[in-house]
N, C-alpha and C. Protein backbone atom coordinates (compact mmCIF):
# COMPACT_ATOMS: atom_id res chain seq x y z
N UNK A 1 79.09 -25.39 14.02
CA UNK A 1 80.01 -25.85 13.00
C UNK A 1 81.23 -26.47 13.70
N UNK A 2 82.04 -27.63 13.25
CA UNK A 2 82.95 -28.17 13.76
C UNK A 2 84.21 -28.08 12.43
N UNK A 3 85.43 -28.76 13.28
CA UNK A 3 86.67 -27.84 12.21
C UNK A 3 86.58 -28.56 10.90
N UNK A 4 85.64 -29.87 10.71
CA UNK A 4 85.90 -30.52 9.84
C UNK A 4 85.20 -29.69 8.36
N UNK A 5 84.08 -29.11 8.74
CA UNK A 5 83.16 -28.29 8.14
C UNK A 5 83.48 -26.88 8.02
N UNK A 6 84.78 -26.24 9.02
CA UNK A 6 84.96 -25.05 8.41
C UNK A 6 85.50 -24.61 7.64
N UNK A 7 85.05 -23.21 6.73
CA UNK A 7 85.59 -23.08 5.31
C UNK A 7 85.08 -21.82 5.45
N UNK A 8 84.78 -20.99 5.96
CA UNK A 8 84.77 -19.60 5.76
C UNK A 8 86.35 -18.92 5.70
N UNK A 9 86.22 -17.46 4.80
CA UNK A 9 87.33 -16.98 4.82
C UNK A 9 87.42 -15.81 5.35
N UNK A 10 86.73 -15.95 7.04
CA UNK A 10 86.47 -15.04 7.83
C UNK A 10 87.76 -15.47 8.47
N UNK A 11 88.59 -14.47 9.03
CA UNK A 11 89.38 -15.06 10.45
C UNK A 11 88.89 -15.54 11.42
N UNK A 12 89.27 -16.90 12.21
CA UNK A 12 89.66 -17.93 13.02
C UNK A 12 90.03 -17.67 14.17
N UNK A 13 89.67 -17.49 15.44
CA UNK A 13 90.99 -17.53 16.42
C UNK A 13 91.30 -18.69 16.91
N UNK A 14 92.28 -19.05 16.83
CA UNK A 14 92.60 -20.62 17.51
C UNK A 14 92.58 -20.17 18.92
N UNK A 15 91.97 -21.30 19.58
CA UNK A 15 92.52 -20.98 21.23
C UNK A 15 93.24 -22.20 21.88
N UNK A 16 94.12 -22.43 23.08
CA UNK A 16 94.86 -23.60 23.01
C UNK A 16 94.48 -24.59 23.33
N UNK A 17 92.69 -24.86 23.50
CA UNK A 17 92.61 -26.65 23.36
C UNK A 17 92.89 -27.38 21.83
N UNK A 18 93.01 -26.30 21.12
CA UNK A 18 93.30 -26.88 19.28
C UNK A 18 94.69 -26.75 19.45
N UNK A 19 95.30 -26.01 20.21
CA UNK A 19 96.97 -27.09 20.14
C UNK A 19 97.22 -27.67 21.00
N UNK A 20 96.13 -28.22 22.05
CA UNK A 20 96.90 -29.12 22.79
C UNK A 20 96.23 -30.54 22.52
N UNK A 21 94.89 -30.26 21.84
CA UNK A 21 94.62 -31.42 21.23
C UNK A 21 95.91 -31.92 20.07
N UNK A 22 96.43 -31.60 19.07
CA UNK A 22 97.31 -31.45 18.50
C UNK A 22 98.70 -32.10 18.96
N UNK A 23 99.00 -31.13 19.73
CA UNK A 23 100.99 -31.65 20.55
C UNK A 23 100.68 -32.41 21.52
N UNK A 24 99.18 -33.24 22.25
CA UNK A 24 99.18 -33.92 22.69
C UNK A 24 98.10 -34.96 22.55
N UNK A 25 98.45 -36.02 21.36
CA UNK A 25 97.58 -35.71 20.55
C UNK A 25 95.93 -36.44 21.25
N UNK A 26 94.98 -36.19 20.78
CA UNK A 26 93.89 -36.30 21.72
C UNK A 26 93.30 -37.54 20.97
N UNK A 27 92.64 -38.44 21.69
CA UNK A 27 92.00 -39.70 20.69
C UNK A 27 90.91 -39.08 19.49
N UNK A 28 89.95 -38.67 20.32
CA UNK A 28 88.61 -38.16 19.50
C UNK A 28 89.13 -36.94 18.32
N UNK A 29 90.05 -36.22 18.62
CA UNK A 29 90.05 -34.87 17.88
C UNK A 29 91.52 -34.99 17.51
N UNK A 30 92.50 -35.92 17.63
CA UNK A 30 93.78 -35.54 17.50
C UNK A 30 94.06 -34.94 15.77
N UNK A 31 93.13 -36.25 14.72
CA UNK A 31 93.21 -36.19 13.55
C UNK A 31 92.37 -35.11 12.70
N UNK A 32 91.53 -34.76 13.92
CA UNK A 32 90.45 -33.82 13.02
C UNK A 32 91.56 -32.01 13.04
N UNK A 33 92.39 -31.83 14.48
CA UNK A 33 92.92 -30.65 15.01
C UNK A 33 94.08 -30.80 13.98
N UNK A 34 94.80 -32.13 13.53
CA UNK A 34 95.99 -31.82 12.64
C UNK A 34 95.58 -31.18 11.26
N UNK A 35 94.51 -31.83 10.77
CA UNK A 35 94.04 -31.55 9.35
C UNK A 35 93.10 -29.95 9.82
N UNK A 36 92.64 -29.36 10.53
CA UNK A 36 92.43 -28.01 10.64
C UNK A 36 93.73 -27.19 10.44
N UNK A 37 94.89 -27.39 11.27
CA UNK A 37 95.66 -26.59 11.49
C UNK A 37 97.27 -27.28 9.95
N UNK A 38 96.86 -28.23 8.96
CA UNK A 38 97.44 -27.93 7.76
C UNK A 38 96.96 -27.16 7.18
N UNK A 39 95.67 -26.72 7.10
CA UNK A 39 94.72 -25.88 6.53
C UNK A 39 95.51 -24.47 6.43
N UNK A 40 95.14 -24.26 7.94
CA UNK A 40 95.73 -22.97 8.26
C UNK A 40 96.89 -22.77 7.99
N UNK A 41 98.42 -23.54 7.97
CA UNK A 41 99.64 -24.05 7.61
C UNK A 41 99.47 -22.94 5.84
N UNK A 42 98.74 -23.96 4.70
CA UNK A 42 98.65 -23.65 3.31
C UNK A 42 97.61 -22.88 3.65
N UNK A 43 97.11 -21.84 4.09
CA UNK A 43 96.65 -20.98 4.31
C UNK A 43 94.99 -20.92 3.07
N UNK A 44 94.18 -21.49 3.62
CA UNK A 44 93.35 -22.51 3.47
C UNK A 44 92.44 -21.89 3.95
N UNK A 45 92.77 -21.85 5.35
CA UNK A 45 91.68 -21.09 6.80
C UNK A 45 92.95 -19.76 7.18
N UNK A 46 91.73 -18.74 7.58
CA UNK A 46 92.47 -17.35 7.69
C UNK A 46 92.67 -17.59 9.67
N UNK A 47 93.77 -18.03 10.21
CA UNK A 47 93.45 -18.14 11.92
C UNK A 47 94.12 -16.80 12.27
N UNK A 48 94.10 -16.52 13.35
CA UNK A 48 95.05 -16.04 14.23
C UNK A 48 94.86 -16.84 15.77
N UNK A 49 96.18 -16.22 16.70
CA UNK A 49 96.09 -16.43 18.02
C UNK A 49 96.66 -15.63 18.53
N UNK A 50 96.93 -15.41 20.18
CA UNK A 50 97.82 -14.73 20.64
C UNK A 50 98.85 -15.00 20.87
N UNK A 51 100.34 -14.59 22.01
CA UNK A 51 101.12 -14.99 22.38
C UNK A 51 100.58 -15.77 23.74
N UNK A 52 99.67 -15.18 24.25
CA UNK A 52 99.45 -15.95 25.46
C UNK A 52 98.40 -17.20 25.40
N UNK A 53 97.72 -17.13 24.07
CA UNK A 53 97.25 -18.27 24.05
C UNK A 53 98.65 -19.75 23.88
N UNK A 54 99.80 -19.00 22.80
CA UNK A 54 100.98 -19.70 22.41
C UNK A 54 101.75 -19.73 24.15
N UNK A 55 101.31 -19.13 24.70
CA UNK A 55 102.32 -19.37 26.02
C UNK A 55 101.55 -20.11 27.41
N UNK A 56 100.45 -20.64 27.18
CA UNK A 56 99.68 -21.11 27.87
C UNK A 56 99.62 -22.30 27.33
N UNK A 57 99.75 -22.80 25.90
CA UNK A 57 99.67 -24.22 25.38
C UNK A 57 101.33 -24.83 25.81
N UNK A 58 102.61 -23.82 25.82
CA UNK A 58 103.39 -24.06 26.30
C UNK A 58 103.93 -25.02 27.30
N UNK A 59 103.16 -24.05 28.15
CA UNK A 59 103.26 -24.25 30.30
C UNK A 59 102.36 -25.09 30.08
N UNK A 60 101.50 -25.67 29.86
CA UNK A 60 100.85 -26.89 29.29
C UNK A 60 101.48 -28.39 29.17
N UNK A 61 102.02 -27.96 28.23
CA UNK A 61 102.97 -28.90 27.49
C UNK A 61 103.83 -29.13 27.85
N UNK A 62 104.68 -28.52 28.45
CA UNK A 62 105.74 -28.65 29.35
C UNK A 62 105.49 -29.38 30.77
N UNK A 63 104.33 -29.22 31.45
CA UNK A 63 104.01 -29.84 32.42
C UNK A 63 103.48 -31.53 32.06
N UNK A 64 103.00 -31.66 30.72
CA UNK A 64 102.26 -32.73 30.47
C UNK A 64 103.65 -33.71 30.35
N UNK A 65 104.25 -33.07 29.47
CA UNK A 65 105.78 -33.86 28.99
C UNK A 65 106.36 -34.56 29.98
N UNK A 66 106.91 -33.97 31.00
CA UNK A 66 107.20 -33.79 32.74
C UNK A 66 106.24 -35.17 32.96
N UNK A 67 105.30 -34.94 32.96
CA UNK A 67 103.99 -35.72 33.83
C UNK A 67 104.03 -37.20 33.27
N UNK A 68 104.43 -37.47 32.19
CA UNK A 68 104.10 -38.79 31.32
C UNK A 68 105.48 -39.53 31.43
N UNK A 69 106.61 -38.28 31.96
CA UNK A 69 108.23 -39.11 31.65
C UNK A 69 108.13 -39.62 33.33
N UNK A 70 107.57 -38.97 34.51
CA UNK A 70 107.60 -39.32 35.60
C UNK A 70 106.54 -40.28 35.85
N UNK A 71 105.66 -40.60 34.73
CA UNK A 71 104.30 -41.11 35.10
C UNK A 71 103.60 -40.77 36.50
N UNK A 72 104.03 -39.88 36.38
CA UNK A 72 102.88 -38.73 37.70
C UNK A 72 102.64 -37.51 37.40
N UNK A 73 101.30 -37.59 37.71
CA UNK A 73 100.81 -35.93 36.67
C UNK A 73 100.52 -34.72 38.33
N UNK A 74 101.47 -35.12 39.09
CA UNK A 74 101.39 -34.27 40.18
C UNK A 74 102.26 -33.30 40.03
N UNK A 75 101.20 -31.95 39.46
CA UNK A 75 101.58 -30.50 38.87
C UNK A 75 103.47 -30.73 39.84
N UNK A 76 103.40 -30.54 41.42
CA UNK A 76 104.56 -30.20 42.11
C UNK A 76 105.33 -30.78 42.10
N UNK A 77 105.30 -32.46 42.18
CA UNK A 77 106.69 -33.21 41.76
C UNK A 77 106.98 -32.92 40.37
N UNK A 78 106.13 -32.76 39.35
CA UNK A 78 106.93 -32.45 37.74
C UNK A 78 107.82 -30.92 37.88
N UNK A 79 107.25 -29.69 38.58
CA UNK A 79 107.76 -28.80 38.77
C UNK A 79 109.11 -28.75 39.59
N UNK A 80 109.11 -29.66 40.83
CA UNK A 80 109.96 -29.40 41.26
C UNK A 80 111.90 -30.09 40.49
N UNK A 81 110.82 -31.59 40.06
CA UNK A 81 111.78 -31.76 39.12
C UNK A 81 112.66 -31.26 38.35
N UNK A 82 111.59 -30.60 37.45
CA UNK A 82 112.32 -29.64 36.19
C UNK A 82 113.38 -28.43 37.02
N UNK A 83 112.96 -28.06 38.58
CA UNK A 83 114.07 -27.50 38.89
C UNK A 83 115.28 -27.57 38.91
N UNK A 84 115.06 -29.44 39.67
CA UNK A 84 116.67 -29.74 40.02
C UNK A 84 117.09 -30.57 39.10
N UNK A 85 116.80 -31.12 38.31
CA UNK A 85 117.22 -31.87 37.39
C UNK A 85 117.37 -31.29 35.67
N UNK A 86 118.63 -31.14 35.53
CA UNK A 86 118.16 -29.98 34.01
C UNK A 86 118.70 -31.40 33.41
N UNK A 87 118.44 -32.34 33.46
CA UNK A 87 118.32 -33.20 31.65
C UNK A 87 117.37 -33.42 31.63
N UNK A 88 116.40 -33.85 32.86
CA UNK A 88 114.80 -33.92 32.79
C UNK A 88 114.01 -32.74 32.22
N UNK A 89 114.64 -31.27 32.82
CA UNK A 89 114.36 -30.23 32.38
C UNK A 89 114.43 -30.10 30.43
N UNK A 90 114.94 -30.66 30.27
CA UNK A 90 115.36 -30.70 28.74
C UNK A 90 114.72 -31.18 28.11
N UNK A 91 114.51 -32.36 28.67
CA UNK A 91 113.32 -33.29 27.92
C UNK A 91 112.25 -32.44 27.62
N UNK A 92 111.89 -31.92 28.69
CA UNK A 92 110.48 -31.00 28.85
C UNK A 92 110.23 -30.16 27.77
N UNK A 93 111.58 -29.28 27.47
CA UNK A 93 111.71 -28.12 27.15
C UNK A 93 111.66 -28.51 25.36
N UNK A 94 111.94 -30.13 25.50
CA UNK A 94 112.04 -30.48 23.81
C UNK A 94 110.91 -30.30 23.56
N UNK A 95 109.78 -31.08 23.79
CA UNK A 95 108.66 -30.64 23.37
C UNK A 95 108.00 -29.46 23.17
N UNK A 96 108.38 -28.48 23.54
CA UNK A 96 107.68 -27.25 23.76
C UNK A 96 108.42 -26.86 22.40
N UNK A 97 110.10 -26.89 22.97
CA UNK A 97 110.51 -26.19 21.48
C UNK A 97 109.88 -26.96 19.92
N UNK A 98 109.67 -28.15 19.96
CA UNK A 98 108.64 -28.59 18.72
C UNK A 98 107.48 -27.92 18.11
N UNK A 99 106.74 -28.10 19.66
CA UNK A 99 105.75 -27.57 19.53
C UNK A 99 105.69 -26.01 18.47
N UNK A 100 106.70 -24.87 18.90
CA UNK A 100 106.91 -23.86 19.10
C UNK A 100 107.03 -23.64 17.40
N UNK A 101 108.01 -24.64 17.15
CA UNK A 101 108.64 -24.76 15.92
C UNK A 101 107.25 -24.63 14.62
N UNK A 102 106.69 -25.64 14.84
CA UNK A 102 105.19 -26.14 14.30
C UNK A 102 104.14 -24.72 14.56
N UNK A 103 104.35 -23.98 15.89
CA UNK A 103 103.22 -22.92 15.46
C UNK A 103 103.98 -21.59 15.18
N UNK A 104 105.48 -21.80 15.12
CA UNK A 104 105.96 -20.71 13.86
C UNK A 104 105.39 -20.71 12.30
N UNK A 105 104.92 -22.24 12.00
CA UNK A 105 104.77 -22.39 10.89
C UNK A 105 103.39 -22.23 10.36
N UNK A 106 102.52 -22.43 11.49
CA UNK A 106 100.74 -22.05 11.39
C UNK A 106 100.83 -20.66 11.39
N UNK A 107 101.47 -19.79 11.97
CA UNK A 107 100.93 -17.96 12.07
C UNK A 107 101.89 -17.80 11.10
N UNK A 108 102.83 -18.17 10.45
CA UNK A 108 103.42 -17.60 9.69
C UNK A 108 104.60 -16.28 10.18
């Protein structure tokens, strides 16, 4: 079964390729992962997740953000960046807090 077809009112676990397809958004699945997770939003679909799935899509996201503003997805220059540079750091940190914002609103 794929998300377009699910409709049971069994619980869900999301895991974080459905939010990172989502906050970043993916060609093939970007539109199919938004309209799953309004679902779950109007409570539609019964999901859950963890915190560490929510803290792994994070450190994710935060690195990707980093990676696309430097146009280099080299894990250590984005890291070291975000060290010394806190407005770059910020940037980073916007997205995540979006992100964050948006899956306050999916778990409820």
């Amino acid at each position: 079964m794929n998300l377009v077809e699910y409709a049971s009112s069994e619980e869900i676990f999301i895991d974080a390729n459905i939010f990172l397809d989502y906050a970043i958004p993916h060609p093939a699945f970007g539109e199919l992962v938004k309209n799953f997770l309004e679902k779950v939003e109007i409570e539609q679909i019964n999901a859950v997740t963890t915190p560490a799935v929510l803290s792994e899509v994070s450190h994710v996201l935060l690195l990707e953000t980093g990676a696309v503003i430097l146009k280099n997805h080299n894990r250590n220059i984005v890291m070291r960046k975000m060290e010394t540079d806190r407005r770059f750091s910020s940037l980073c940190r916007d997205a995540v807090d979006k992100f964050n914002d948006s899956s306050a609103a999916w778990m409820g």
